[in-house]
PDB file of N, CA and C in Angstrom:
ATOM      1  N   UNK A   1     134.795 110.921  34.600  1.00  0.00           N
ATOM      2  CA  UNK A   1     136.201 110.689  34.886  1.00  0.00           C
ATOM      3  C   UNK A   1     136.856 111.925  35.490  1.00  0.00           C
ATOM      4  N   UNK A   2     136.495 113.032  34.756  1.00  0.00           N
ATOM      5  CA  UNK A   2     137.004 114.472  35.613  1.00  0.00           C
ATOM      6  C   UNK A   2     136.555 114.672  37.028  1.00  0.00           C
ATOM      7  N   UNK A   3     135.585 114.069  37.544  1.00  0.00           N
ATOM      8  CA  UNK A   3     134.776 114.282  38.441  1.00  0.00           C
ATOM      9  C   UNK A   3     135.793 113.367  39.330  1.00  0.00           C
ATOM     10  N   UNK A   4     135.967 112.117  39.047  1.00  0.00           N
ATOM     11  CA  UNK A   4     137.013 111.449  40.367  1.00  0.00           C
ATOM     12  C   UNK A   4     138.250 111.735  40.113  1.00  0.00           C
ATOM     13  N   UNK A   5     139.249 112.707  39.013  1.00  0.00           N
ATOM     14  CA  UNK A   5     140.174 112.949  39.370  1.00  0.00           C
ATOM     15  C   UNK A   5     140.398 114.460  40.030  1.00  0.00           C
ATOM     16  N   UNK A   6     139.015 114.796  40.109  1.00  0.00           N
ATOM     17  CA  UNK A   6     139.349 116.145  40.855  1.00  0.00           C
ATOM     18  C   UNK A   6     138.892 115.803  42.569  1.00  0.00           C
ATOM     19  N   UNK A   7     138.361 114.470  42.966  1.00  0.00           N
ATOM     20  CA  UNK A   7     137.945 114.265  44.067  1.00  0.00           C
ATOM     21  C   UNK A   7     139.862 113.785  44.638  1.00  0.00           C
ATOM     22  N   UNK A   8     140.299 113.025  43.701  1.00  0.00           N
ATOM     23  CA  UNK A   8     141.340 112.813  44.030  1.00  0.00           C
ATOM     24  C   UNK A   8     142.483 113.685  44.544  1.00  0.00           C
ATOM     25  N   UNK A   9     142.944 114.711  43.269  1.00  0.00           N
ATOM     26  CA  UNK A   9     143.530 115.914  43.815  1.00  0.00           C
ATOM     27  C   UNK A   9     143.273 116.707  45.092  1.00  0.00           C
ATOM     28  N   UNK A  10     141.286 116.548  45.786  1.00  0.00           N
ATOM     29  CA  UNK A  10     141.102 116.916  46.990  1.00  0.00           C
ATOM     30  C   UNK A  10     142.265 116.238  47.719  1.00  0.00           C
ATOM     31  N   UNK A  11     141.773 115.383  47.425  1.00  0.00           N
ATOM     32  CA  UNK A  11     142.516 114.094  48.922  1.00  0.00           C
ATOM     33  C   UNK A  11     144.046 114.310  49.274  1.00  0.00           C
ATOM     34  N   UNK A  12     144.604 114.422  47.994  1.00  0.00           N
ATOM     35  CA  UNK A  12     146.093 114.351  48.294  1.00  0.00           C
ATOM     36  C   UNK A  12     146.759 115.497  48.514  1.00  0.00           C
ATOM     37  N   UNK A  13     145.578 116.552  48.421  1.00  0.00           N
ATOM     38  CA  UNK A  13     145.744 117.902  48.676  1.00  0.00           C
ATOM     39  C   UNK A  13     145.708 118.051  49.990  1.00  0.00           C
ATOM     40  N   UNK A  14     144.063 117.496  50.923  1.00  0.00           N
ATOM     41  CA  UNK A  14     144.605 117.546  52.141  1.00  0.00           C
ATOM     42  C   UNK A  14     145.191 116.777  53.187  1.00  0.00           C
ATOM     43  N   UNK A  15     146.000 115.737  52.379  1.00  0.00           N
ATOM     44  CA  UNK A  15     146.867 114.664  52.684  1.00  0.00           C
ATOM     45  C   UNK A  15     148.052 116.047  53.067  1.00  0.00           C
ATOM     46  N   UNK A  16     148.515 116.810  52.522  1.00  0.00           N
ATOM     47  CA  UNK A  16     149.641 117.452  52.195  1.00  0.00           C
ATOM     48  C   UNK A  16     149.465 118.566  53.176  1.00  0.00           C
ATOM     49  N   UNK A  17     148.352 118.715  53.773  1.00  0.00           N
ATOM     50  CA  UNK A  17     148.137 120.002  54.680  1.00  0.00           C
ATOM     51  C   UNK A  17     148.171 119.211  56.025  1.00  0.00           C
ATOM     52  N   UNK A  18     147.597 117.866  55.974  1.00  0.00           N
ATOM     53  CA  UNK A  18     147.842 117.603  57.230  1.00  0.00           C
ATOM     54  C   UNK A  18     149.119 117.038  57.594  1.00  0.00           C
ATOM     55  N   UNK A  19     150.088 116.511  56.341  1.00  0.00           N
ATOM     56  CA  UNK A  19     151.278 116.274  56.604  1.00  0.00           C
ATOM     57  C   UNK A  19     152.432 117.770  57.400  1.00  0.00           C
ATOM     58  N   UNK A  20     151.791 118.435  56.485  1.00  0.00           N
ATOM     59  CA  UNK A  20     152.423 119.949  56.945  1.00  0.00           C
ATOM     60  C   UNK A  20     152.421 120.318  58.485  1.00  0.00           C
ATOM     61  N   UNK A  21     150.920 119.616  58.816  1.00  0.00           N
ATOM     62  CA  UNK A  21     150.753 120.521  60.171  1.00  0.00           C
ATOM     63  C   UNK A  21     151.250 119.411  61.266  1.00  0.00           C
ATOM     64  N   UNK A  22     151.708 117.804  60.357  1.00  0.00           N
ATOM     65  CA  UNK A  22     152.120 117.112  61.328  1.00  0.00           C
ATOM     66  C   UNK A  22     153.556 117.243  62.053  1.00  0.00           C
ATOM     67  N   UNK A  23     154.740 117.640  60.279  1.00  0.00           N
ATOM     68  CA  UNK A  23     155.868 117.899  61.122  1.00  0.00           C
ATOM     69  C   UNK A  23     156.146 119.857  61.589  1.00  0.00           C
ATOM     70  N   UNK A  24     155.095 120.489  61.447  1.00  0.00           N
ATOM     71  CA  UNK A  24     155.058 121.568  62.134  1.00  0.00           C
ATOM     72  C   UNK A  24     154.878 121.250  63.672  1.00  0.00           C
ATOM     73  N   UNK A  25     154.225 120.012  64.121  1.00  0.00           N
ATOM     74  CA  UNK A  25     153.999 119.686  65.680  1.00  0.00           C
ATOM     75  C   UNK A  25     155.421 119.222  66.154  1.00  0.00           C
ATOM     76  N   UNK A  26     156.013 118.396  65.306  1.00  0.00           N
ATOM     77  CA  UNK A  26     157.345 117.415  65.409  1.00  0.00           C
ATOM     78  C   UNK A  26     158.483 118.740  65.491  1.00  0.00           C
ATOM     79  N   UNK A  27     158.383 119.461  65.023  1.00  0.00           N
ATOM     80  CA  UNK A  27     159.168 120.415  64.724  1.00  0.00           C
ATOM     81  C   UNK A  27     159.031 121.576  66.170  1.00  0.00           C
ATOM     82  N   UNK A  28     157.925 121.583  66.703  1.00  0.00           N
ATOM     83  CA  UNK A  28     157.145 122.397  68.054  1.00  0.00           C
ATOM     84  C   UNK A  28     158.214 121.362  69.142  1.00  0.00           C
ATOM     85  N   UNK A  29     157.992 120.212  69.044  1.00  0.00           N
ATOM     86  CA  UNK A  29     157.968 119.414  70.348  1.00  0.00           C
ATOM     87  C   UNK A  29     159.741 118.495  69.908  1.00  0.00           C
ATOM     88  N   UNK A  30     160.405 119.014  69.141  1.00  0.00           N
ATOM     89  CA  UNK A  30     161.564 119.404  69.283  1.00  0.00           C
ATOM     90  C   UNK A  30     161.965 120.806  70.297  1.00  0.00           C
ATOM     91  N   UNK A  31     161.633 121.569  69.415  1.00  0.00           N
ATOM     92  CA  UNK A  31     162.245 122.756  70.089  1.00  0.00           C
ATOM     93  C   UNK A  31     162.228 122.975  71.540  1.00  0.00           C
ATOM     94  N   UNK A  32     160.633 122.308  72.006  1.00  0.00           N
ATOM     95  CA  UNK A  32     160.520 122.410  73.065  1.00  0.00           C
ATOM     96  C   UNK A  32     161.871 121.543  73.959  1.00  0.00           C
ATOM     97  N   UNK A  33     161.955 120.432  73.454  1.00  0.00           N
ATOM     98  CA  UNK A  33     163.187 119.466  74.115  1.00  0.00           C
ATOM     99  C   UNK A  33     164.237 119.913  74.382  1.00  0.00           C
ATOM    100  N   UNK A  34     164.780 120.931  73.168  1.00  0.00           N
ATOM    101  CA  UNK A  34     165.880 121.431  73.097  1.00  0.00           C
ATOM    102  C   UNK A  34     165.053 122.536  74.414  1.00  0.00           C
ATOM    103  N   UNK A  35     164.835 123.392  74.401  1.00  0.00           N
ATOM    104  CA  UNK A  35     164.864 124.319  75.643  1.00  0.00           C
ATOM    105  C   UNK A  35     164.689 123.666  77.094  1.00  0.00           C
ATOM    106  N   UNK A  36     164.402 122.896  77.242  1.00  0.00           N
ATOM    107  CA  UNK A  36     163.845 121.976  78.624  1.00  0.00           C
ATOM    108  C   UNK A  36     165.575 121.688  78.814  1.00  0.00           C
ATOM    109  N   UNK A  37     166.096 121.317  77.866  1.00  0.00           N
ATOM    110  CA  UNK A  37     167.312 120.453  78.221  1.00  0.00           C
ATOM    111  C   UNK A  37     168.431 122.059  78.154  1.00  0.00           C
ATOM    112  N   UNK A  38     168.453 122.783  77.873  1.00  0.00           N
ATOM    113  CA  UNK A  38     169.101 124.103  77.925  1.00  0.00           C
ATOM    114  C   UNK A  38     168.838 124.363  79.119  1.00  0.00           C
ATOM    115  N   UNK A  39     167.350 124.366  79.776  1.00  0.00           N
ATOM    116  CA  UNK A  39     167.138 125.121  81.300  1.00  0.00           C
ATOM    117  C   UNK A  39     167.474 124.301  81.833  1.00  0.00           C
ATOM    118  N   UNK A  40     167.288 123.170  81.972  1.00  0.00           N
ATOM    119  CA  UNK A  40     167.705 121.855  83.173  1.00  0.00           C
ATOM    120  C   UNK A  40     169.109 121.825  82.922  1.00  0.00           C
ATOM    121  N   UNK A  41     170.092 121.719  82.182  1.00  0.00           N
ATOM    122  CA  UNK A  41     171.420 121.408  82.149  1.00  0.00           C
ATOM    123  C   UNK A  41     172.390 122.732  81.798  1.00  0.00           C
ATOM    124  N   UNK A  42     171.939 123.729  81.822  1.00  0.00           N
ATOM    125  CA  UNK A  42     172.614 124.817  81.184  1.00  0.00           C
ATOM    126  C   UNK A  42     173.463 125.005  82.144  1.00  0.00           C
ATOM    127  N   UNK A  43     172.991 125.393  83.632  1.00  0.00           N
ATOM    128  CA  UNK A  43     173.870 125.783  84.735  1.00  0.00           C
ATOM    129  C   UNK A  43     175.285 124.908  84.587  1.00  0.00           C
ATOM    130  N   UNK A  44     174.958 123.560  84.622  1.00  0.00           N
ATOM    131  CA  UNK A  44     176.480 122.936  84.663  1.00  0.00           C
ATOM    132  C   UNK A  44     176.689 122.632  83.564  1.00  0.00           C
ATOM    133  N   UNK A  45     176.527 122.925  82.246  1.00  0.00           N
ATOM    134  CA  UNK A  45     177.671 123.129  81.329  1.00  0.00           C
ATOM    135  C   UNK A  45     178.101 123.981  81.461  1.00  0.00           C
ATOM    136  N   UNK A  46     177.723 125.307  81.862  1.00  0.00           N
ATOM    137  CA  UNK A  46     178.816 126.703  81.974  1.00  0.00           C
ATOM    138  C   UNK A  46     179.444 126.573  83.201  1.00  0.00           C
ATOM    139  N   UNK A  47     179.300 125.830  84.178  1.00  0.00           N
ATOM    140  CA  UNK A  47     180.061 125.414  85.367  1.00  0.00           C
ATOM    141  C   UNK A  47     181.136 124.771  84.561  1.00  0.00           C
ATOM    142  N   UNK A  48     180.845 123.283  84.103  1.00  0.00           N
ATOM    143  CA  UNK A  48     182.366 122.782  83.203  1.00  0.00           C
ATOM    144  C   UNK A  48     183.036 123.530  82.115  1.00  0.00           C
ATOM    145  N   UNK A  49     182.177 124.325  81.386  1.00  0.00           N
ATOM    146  CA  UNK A  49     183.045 125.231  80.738  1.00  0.00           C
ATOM    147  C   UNK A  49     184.265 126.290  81.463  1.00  0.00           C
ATOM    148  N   UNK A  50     183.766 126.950  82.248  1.00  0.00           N
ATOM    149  CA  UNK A  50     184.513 127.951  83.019  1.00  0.00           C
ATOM    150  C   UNK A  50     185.884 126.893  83.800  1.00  0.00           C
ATOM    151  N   UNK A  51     185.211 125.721  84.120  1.00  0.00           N
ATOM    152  CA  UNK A  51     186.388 124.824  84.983  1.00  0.00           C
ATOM    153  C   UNK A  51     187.233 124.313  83.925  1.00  0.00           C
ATOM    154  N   UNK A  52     186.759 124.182  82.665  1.00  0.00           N
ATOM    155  CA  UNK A  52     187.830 123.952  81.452  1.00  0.00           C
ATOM    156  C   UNK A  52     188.817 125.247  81.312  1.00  0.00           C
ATOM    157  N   UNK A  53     188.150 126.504  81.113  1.00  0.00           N
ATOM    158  CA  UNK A  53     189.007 127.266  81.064  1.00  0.00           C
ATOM    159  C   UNK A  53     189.775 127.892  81.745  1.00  0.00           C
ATOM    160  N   UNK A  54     189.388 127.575  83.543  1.00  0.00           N
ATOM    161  CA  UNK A  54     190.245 127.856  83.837  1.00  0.00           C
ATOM    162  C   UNK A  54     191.050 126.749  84.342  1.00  0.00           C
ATOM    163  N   UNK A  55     191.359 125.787  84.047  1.00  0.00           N
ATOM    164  CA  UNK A  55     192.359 124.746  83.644  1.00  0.00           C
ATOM    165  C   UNK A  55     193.697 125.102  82.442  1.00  0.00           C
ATOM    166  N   UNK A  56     192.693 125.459  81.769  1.00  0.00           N
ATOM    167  CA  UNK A  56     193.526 125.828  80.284  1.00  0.00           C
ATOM    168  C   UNK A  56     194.580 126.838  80.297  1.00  0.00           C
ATOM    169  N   UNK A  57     194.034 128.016  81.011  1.00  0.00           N
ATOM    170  CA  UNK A  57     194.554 129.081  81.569  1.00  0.00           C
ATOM    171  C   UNK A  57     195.673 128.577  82.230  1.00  0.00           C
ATOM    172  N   UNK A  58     195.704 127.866  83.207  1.00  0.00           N
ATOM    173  CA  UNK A  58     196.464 127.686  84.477  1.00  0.00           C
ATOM    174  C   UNK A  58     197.881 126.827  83.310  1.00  0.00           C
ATOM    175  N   UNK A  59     197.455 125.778  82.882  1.00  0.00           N
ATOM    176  CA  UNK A  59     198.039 125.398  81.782  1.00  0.00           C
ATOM    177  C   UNK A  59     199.400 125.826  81.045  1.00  0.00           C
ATOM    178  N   UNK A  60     198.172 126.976  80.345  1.00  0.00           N
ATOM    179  CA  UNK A  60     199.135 127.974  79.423  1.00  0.00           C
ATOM    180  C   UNK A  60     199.829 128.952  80.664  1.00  0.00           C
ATOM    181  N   UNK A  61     199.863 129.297  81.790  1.00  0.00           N
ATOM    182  CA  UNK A  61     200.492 130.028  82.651  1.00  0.00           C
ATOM    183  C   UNK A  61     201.827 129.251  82.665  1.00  0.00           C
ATOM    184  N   UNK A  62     201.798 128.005  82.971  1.00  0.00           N
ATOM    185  CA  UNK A  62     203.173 127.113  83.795  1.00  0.00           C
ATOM    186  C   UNK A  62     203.680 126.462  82.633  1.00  0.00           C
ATOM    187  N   UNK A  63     203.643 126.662  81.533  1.00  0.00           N
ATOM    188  CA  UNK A  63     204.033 125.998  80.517  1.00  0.00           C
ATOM    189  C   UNK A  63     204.456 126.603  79.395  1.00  0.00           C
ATOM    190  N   UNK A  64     204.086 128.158  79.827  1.00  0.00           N
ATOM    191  CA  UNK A  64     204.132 129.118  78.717  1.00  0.00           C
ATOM    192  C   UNK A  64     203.133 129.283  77.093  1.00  0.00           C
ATOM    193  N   UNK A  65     203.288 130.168  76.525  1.00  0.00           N
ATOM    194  CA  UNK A  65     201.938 130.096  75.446  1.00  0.00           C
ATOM    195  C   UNK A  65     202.090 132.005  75.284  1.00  0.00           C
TER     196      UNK A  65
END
């Protein structure tokens, strides 16, 4: 009986290592998304940012602030 509950503890042991190394990949191929979408779209969000602010600016000029 000791003999199949220590075969068992194998198993779910490396049930638990390969779960580990699965969302360590999920977790890789996020990050990667997030940077792909930072280099491909970064330029024109800081294009609309800067055109927000200087909206905002212009704004607070003629309206006072």
């Amino acid at each position: 009986m000791a003999k199949i509950g220590r075969r068992l503890y194998a198993f779910f042991r490396q049930e638990k290592a390969a779960t580990s190394i699965e969302y360590g990949l999920i977790a890789g191929g996020i990050s990667l998304a997030i940077l792909a979408v930072v280099l491909l779209f970064g330029d024109n969000l800081m294009a609309t940012y800067n055109f927000m602010m200087t909206r905002m600016e212009w704004v607070n000029s003629q309206f006072g602030g």
